[in-house]
C-alpha atoms as a PDB file:
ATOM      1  CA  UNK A   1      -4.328  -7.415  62.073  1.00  0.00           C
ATOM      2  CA  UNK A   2      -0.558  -7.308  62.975  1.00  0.00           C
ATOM      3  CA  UNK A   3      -0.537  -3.817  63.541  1.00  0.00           C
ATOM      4  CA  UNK A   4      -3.751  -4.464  65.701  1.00  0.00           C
ATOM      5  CA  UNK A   5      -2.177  -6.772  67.824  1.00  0.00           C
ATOM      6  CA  UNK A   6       0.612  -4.348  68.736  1.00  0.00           C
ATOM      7  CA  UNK A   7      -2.343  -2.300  70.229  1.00  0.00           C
ATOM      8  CA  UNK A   8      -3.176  -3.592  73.710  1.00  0.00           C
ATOM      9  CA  UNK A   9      -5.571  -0.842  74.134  1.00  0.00           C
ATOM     10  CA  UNK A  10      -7.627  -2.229  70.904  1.00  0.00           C
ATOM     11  CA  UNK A  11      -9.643  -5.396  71.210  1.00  0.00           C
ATOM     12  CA  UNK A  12     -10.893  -6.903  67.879  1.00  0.00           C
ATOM     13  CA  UNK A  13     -13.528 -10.104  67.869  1.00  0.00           C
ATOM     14  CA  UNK A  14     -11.941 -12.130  65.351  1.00  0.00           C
ATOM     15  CA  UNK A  15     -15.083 -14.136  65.093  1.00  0.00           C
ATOM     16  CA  UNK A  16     -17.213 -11.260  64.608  1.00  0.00           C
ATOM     17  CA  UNK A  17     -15.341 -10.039  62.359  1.00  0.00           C
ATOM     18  CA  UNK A  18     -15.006 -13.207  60.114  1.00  0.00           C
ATOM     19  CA  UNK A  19     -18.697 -14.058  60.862  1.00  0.00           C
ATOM     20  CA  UNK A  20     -20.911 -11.343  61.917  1.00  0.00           C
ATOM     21  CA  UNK A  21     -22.971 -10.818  65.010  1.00  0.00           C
ATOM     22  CA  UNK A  22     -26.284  -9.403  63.883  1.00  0.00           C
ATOM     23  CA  UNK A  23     -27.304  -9.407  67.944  1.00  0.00           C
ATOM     24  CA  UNK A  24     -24.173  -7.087  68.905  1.00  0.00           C
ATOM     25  CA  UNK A  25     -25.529  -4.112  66.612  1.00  0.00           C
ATOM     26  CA  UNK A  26     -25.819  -1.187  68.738  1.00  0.00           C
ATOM     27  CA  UNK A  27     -28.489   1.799  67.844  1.00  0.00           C
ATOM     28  CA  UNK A  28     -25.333   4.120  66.341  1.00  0.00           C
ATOM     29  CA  UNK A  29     -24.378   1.027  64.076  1.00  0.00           C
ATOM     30  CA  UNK A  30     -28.436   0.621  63.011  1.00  0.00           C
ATOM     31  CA  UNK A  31     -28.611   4.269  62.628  1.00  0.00           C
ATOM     32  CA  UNK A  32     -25.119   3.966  60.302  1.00  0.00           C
ATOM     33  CA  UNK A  33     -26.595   0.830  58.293  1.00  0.00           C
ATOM     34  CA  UNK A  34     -30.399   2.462  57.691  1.00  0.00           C
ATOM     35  CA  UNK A  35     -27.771   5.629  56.393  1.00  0.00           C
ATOM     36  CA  UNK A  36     -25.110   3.702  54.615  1.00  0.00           C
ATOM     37  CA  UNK A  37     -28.065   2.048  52.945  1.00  0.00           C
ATOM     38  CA  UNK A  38     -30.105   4.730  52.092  1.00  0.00           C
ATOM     39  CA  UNK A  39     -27.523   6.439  50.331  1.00  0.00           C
ATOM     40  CA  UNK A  40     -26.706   3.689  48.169  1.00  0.00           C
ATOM     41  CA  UNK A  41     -29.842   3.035  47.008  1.00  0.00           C
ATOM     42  CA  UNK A  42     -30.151   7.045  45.922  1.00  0.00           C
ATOM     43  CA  UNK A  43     -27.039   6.860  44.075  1.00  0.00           C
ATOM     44  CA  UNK A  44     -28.227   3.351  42.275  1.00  0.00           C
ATOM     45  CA  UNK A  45     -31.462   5.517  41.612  1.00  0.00           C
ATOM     46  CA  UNK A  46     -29.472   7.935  40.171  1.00  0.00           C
ATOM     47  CA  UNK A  47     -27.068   6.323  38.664  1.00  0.00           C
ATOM     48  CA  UNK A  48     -29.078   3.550  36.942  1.00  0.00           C
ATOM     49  CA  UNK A  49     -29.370   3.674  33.561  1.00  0.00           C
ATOM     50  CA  UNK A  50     -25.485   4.097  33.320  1.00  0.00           C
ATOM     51  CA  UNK A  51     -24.601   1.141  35.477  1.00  0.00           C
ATOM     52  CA  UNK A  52     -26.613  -0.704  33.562  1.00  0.00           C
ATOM     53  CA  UNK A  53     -25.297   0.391  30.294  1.00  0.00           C
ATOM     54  CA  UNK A  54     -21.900  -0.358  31.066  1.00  0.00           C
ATOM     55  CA  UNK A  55     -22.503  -3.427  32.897  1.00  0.00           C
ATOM     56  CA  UNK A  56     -24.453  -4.719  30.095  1.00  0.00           C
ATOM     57  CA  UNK A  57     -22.124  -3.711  26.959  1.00  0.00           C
ATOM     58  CA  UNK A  58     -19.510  -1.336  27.643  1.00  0.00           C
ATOM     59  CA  UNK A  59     -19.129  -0.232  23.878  1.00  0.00           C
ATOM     60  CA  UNK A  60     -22.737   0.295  23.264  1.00  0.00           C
ATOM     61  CA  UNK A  61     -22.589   2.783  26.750  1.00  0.00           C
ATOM     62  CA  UNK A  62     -20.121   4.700  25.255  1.00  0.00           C
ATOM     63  CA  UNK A  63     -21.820   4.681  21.494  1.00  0.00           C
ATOM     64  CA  UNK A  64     -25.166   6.572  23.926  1.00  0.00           C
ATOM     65  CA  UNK A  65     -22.791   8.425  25.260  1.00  0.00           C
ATOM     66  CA  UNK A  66     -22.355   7.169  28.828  1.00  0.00           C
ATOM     67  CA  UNK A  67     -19.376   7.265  30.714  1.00  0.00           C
ATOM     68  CA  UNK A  68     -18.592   3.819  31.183  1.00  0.00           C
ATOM     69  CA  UNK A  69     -15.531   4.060  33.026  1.00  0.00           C
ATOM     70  CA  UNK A  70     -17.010   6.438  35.798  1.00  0.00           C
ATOM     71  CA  UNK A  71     -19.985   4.216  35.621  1.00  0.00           C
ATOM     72  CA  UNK A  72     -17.857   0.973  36.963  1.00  0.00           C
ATOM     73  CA  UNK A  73     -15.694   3.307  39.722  1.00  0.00           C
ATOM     74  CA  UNK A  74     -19.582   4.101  41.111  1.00  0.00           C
ATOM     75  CA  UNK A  75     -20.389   0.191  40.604  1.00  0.00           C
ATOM     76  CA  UNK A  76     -17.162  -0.379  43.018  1.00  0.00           C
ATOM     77  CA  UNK A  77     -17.311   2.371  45.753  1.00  0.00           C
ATOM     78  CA  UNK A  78     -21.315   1.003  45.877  1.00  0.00           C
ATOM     79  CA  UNK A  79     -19.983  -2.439  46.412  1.00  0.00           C
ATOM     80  CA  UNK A  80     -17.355  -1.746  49.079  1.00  0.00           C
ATOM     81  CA  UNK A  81     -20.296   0.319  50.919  1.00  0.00           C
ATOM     82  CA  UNK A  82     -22.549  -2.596  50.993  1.00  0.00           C
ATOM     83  CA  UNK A  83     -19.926  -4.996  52.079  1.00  0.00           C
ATOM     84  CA  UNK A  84     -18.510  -2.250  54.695  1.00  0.00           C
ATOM     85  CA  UNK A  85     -22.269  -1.828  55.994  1.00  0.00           C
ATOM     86  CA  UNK A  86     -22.690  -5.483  55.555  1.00  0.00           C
ATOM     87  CA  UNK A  87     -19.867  -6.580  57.402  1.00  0.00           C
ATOM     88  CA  UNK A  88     -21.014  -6.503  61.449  1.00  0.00           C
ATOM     89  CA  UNK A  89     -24.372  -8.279  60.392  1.00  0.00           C
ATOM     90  CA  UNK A  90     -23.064 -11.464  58.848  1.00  0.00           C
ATOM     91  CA  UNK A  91     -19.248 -11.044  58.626  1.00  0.00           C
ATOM     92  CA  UNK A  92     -16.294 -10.539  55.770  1.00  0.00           C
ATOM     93  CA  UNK A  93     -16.720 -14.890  54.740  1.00  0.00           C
ATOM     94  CA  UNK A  94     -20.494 -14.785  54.446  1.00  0.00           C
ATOM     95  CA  UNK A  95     -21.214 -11.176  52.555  1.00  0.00           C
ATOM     96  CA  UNK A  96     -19.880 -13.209  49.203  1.00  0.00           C
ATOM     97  CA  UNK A  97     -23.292 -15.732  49.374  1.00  0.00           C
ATOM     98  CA  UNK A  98     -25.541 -12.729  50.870  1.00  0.00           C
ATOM     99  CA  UNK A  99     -24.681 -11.193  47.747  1.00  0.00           C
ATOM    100  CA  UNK A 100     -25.148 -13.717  45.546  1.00  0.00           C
ATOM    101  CA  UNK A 101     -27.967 -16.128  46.561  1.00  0.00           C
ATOM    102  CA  UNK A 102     -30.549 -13.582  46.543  1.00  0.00           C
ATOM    103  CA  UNK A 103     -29.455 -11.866  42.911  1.00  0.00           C
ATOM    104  CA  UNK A 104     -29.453 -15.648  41.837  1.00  0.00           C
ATOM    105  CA  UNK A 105     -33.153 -16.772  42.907  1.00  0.00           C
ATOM    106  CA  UNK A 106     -34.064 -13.889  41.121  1.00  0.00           C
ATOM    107  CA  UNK A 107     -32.449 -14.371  38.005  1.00  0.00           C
ATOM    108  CA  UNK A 108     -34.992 -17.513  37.899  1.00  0.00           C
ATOM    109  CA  UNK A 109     -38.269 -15.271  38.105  1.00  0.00           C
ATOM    110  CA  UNK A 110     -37.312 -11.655  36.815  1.00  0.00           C
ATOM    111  CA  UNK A 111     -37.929 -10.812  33.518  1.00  0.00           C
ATOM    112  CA  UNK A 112     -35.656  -7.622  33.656  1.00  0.00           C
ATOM    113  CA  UNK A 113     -33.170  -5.735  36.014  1.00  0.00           C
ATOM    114  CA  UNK A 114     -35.066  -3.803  37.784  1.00  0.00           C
ATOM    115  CA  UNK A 115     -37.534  -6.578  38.768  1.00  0.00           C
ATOM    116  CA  UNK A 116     -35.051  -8.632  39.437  1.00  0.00           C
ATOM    117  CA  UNK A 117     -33.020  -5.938  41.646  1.00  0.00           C
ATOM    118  CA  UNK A 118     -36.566  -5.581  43.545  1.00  0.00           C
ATOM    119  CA  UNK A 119     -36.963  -9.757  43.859  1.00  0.00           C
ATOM    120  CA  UNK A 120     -33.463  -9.953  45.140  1.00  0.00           C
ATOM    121  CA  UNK A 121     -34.226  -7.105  47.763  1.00  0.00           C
ATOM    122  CA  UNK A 122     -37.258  -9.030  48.964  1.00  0.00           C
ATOM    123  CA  UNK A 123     -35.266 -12.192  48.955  1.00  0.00           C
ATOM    124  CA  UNK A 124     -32.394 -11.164  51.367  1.00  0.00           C
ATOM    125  CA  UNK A 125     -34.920  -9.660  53.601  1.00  0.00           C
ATOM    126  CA  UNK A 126     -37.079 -13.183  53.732  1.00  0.00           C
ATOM    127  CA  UNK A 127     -33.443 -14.801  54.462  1.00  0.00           C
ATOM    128  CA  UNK A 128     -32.666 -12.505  57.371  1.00  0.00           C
ATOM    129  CA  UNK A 129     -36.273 -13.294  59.048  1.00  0.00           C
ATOM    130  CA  UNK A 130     -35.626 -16.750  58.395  1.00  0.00           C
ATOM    131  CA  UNK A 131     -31.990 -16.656  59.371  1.00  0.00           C
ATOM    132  CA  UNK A 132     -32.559 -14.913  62.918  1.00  0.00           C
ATOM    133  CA  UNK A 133     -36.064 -17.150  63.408  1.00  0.00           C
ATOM    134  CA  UNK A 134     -33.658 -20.305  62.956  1.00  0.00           C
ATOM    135  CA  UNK A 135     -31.137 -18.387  64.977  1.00  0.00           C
ATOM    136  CA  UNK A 136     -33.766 -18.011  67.868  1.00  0.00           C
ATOM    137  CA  UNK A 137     -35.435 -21.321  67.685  1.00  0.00           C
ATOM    138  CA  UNK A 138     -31.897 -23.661  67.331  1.00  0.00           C
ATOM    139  CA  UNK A 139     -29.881 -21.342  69.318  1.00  0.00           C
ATOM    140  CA  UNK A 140     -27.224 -21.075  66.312  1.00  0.00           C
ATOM    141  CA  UNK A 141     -24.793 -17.916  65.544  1.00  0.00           C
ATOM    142  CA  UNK A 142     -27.510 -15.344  63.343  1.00  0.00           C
ATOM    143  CA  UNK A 143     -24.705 -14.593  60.419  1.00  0.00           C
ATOM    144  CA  UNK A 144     -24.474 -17.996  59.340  1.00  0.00           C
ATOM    145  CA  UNK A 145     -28.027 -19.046  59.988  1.00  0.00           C
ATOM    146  CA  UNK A 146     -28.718 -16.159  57.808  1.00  0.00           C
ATOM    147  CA  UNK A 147     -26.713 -17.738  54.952  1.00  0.00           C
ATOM    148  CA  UNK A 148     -28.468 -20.754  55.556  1.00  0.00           C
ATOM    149  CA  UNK A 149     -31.635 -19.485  55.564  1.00  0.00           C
ATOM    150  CA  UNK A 150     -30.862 -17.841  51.921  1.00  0.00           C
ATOM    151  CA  UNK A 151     -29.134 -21.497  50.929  1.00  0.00           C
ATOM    152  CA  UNK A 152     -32.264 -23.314  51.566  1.00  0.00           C
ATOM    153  CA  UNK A 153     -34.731 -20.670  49.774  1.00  0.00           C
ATOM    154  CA  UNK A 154     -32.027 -21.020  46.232  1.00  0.00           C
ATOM    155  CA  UNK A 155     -32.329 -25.274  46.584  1.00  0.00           C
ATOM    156  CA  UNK A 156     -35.920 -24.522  47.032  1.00  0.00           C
ATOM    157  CA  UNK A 157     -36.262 -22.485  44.408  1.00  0.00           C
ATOM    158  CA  UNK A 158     -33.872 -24.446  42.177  1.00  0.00           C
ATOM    159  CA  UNK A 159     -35.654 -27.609  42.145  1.00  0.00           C
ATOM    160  CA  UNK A 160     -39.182 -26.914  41.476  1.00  0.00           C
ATOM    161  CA  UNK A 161     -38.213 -24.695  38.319  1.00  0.00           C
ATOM    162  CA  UNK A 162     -35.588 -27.221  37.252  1.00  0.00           C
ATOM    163  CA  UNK A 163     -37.719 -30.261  37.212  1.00  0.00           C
ATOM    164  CA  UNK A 164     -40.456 -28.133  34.734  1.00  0.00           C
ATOM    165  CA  UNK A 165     -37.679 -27.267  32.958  1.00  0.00           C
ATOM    166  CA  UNK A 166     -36.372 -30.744  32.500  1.00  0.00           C
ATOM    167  CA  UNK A 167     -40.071 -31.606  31.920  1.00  0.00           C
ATOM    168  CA  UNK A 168     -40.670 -28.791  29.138  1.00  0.00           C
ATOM    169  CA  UNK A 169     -37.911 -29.878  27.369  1.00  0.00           C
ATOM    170  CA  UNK A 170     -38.369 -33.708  27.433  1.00  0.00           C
ATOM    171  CA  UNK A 171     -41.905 -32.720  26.382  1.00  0.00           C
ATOM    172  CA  UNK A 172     -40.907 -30.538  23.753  1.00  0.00           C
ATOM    173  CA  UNK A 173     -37.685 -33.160  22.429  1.00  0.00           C
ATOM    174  CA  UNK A 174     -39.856 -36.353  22.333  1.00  0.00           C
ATOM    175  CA  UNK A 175     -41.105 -36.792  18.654  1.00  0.00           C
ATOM    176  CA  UNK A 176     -44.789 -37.419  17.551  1.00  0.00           C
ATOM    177  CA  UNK A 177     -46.177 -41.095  17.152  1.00  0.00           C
ATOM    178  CA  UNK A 178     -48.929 -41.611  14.598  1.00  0.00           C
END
């Protein structure tokens, strides 16, 4: 940023930077985002079953094997790709929770990875319509109202399966009468 602001020529949005602006996309950066994406989920594809090994249990990846080590450098790169691909639509501060509520609503209803990588997919792309229709209808910035959006669907989602989980247990703790 300081060498940035030696540049008169250059002009950066500081706030869209920070916080995304979803409505300034142009067709090149859709057409770089639909790319960027694209080829991240073939190398995920690809890549899979080793990810997965060494994010899982590093020693038993390299018992099968697996290249562990090569498997976490691809796990990185794939990361700064999303986040770099990520960043005009909601920003550098709010990529953290678009990463993380969706993966954690479906931790609560996938019974293994790969469901839950598809139930987090469908997740963030519920938040974004939800995000940009609260954007629309409260006239609010569309990166944060995203976030929201995803905020609201994890307290939703938390409560309900909390309170039958505090239920099941209370059930299953409370001894017999005769």
């Amino acid at each position: 940023m300081v060498a940035l602001s030696f540049m008169s020529w250059v002009r950066v949005d500081l706030m869209g930077f920070l916080f995304g602006d979803i409505l300034a996309v142009t067709p090149f950066d859709i057409a770089v985002i639909w790319g960027g994406g694209l080829f991240v989920l073939l190398i995920l594809v690809i890549f899979w079953q080793s990810l997965f090994a060494a994010t899982v249990n590093l020693e038993l990846a390299q018992a099968e094997g697996m290249k562990p080590e090569q498997a976490n450098i691809i796990f990185m790169m794939l990361m700064a790709a999303v986040i770099a691909i990520s960043m005009k639509i909601v920003g550098v501060l709010l990529i953290t929770s678009m990463l993380i509520f969706p993966a954690a609503i479906a931790r609560r209803f996938a019974s293994g990875p790969e469901q839950m990588a598809l139930i987090a997919a469908i997740v963030g792309i519920i938040a974004v319509f939800g995000g940009l229709y609260g954007s629309l209808q409260w006239d609010t910035p569309a990166g944060p109202s995203i976030v929201v959006a995803a905020s609201a669907f994890f307290i939703l989602t938390v409560i309900p399966t909390a309170s039958f989980q505090i239920f099941k247990n209370s059930r299953l703790e409370r001894p017999e009468t005769k």
